[in-house]
PDB file of N, CA and C in Angstrom:
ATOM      1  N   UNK A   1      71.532 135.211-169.353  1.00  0.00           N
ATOM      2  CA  UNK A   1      72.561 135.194-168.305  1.00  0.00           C
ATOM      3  C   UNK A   1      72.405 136.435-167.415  1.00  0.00           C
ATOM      4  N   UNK A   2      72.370 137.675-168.283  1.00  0.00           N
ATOM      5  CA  UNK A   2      72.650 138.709-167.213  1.00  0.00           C
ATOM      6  C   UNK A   2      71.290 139.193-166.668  1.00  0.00           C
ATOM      7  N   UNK A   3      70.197 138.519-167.060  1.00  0.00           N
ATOM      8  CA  UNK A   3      68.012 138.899-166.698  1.00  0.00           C
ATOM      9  C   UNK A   3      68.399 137.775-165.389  1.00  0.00           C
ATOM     10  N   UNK A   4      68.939 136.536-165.660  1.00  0.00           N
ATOM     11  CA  UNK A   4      69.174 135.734-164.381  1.00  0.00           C
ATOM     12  C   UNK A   4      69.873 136.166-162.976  1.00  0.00           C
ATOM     13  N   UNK A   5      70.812 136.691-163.682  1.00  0.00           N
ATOM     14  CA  UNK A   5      71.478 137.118-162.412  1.00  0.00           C
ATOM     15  C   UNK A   5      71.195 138.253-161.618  1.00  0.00           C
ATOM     16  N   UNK A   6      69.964 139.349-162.321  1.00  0.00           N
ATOM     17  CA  UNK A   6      69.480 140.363-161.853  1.00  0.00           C
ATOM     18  C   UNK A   6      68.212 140.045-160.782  1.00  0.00           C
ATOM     19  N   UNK A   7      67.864 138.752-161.389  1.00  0.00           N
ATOM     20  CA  UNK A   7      66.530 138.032-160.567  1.00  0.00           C
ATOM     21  C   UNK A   7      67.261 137.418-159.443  1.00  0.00           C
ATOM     22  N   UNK A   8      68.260 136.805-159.264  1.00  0.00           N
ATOM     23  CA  UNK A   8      69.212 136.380-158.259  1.00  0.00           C
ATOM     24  C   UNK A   8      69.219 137.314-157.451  1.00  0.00           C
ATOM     25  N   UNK A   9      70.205 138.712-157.515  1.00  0.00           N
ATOM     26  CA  UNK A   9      70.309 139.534-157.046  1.00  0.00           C
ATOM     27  C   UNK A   9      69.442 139.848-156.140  1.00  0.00           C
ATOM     28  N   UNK A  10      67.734 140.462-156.904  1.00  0.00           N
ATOM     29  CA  UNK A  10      66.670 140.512-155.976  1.00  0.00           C
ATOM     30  C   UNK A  10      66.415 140.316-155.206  1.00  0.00           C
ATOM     31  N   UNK A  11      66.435 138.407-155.596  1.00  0.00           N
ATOM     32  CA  UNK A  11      65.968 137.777-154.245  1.00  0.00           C
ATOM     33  C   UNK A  11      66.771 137.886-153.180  1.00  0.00           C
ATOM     34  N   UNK A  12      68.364 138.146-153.470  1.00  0.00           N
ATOM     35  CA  UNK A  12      69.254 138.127-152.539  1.00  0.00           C
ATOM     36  C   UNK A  12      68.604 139.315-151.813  1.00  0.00           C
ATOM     37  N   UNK A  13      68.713 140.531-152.074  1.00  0.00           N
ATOM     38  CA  UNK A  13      68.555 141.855-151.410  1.00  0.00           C
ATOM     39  C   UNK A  13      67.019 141.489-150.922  1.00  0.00           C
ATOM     40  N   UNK A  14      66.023 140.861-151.269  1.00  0.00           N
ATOM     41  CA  UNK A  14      64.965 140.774-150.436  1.00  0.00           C
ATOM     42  C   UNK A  14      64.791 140.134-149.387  1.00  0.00           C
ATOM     43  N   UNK A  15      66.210 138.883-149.257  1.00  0.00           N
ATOM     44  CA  UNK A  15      66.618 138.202-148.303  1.00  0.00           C
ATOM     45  C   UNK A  15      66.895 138.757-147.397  1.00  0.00           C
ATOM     46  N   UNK A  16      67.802 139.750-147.408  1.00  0.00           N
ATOM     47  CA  UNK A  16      68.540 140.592-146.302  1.00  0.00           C
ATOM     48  C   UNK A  16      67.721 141.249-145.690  1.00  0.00           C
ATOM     49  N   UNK A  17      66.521 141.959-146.674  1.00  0.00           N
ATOM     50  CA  UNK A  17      66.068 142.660-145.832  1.00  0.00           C
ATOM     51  C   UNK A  17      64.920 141.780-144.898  1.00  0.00           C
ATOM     52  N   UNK A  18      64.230 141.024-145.094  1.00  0.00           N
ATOM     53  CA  UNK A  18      63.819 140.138-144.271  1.00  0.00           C
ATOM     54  C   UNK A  18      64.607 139.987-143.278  1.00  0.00           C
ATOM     55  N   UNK A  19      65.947 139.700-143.412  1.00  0.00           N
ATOM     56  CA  UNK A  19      66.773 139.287-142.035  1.00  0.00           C
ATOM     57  C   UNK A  19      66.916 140.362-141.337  1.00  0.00           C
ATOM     58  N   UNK A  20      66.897 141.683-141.999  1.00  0.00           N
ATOM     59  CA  UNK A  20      67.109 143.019-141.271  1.00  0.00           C
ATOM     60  C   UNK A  20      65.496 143.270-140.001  1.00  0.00           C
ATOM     61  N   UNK A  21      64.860 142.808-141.054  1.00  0.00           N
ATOM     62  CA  UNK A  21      63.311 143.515-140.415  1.00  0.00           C
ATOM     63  C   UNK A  21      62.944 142.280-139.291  1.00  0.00           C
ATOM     64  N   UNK A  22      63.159 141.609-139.684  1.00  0.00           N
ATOM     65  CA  UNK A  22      62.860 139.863-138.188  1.00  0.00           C
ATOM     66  C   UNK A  22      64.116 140.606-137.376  1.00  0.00           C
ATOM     67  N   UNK A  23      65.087 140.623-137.439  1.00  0.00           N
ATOM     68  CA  UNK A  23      66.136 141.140-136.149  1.00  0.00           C
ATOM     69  C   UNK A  23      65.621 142.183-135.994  1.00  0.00           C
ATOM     70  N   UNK A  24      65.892 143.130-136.588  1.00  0.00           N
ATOM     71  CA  UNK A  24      65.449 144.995-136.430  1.00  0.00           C
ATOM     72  C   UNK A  24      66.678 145.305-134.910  1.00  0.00           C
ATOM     73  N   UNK A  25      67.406 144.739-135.406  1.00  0.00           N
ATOM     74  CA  UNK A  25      68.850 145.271-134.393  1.00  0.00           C
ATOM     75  C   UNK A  25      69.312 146.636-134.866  1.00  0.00           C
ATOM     76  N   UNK A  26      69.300 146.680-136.223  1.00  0.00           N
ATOM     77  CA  UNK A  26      69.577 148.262-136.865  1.00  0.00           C
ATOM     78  C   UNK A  26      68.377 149.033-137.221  1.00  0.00           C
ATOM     79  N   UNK A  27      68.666 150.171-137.078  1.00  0.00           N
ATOM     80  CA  UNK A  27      67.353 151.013-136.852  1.00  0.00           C
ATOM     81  C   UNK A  27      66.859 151.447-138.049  1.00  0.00           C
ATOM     82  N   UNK A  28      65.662 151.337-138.534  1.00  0.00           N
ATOM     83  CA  UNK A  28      65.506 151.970-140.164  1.00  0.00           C
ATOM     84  C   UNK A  28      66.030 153.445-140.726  1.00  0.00           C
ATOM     85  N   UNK A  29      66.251 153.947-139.915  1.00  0.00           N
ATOM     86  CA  UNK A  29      66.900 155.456-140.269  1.00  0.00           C
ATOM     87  C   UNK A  29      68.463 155.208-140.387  1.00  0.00           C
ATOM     88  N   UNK A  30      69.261 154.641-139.512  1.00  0.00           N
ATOM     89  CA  UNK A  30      70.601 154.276-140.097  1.00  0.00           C
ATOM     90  C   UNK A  30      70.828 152.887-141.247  1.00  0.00           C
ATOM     91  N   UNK A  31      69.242 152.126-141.706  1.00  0.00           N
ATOM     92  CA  UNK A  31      69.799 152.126-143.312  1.00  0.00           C
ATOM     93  C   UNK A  31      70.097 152.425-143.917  1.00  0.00           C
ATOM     94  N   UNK A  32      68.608 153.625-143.945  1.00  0.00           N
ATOM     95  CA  UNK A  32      67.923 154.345-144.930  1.00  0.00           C
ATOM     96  C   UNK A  32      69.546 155.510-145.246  1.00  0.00           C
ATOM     97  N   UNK A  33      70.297 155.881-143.986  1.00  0.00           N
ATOM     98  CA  UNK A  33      71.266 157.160-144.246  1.00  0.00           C
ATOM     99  C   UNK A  33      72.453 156.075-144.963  1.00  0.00           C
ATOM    100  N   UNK A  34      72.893 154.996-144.546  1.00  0.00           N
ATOM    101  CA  UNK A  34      73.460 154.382-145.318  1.00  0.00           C
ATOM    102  C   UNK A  34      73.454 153.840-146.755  1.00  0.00           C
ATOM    103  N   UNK A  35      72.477 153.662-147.203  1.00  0.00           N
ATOM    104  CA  UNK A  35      72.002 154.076-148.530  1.00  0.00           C
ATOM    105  C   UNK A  35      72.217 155.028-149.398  1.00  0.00           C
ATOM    106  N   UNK A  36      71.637 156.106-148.603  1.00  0.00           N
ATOM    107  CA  UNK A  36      71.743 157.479-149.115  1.00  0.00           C
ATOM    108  C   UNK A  36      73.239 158.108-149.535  1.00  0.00           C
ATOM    109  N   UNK A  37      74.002 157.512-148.485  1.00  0.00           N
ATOM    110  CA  UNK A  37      75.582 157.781-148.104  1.00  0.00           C
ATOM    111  C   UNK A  37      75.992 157.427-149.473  1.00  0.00           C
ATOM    112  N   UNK A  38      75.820 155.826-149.799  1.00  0.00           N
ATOM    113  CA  UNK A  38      76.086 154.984-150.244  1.00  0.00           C
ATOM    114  C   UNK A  38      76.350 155.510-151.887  1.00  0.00           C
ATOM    115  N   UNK A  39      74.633 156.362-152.332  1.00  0.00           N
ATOM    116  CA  UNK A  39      74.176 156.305-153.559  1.00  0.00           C
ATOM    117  C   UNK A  39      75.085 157.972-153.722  1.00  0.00           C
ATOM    118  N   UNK A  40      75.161 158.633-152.690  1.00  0.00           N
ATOM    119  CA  UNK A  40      75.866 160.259-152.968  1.00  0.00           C
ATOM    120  C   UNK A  40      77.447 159.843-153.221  1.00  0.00           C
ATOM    121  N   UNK A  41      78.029 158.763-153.020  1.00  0.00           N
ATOM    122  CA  UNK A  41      79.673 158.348-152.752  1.00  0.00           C
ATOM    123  C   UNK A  41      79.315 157.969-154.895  1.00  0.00           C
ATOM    124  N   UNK A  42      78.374 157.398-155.200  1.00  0.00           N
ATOM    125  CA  UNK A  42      78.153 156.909-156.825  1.00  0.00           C
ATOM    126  C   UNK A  42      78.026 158.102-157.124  1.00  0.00           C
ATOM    127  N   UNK A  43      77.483 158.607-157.100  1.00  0.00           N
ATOM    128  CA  UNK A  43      77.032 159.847-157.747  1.00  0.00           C
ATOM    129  C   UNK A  43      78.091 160.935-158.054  1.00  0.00           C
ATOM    130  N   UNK A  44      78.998 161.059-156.683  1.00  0.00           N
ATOM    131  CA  UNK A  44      80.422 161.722-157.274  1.00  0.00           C
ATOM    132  C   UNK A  44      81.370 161.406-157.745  1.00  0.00           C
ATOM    133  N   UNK A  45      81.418 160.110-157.750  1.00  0.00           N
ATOM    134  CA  UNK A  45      82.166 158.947-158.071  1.00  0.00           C
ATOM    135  C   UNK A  45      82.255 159.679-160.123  1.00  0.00           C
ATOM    136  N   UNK A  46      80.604 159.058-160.129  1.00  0.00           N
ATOM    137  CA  UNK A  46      80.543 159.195-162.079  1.00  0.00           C
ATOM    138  C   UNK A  46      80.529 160.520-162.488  1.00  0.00           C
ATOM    139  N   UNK A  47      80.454 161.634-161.928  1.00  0.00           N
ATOM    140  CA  UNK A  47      80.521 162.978-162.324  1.00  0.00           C
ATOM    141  C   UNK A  47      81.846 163.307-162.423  1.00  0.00           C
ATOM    142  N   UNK A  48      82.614 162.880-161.176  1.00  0.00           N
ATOM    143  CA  UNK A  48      84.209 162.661-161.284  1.00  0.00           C
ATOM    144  C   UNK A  48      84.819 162.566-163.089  1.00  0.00           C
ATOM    145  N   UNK A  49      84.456 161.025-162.914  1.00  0.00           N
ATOM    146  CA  UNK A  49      85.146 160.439-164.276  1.00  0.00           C
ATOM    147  C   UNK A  49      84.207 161.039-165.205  1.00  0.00           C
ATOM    148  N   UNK A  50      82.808 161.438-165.472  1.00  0.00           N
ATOM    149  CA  UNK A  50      82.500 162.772-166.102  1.00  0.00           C
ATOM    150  C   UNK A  50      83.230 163.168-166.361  1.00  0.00           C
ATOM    151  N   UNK A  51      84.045 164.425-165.515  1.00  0.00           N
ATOM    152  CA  UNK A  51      84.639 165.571-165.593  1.00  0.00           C
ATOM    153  C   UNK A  51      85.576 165.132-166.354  1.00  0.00           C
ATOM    154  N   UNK A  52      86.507 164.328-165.959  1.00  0.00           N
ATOM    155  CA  UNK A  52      87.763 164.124-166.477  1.00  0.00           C
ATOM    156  C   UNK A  52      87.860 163.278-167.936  1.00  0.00           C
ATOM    157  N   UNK A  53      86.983 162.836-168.110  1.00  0.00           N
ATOM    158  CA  UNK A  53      86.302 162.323-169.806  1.00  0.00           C
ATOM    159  C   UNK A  53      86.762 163.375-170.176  1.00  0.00           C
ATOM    160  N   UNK A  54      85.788 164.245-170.097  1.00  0.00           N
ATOM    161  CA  UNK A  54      85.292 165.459-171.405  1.00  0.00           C
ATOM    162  C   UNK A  54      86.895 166.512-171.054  1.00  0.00           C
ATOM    163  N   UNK A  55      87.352 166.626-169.861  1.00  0.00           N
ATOM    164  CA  UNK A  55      88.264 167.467-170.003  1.00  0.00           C
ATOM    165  C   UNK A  55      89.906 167.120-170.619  1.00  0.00           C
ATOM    166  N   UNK A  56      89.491 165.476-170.861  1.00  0.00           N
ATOM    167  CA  UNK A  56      90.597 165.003-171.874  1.00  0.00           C
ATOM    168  C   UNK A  56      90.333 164.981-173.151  1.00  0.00           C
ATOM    169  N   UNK A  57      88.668 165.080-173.326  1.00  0.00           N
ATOM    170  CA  UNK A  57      88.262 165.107-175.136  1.00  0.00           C
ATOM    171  C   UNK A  57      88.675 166.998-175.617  1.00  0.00           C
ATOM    172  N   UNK A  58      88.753 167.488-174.544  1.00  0.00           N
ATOM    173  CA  UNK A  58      88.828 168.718-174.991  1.00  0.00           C
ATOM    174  C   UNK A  58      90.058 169.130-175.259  1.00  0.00           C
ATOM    175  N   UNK A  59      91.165 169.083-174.498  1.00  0.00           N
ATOM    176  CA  UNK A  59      92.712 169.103-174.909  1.00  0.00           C
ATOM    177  C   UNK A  59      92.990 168.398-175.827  1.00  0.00           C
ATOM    178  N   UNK A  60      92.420 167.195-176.722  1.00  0.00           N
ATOM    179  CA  UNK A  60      92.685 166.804-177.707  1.00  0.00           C
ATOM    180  C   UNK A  60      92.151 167.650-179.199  1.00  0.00           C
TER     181      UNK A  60
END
């Protein structure tokens, strides 16, 4: 179930980008920063709830 839906996925995101690169209405550098945006917003996101994990295992 969940190897299927990761192969789904793929193809989906390889779809798009095909549709991105035949239009090329958006410019590859404001993907590429949207991405980037994208993956730094995760990244503080899980260090966040990091932090606040361990700083509730510790008052206990």
């Amino acid at each position: 179930m969940h190897i299927g839906y990761d192969i789904s996925y793929a193809q989906n995101e390889s779809n798009i980008m095909k549709m991105l690169a035949s239009t090329q209405t958006l410019p590859k550098a404001g993907i590429d920063n949207e991405h980037i945006l994208i993956s730094i917003a995760c990244l503080i996101i899980i260090t966040g709830a990091f932090f606040v994990f361990f700083k509730k295992r510790e008052k206990k």
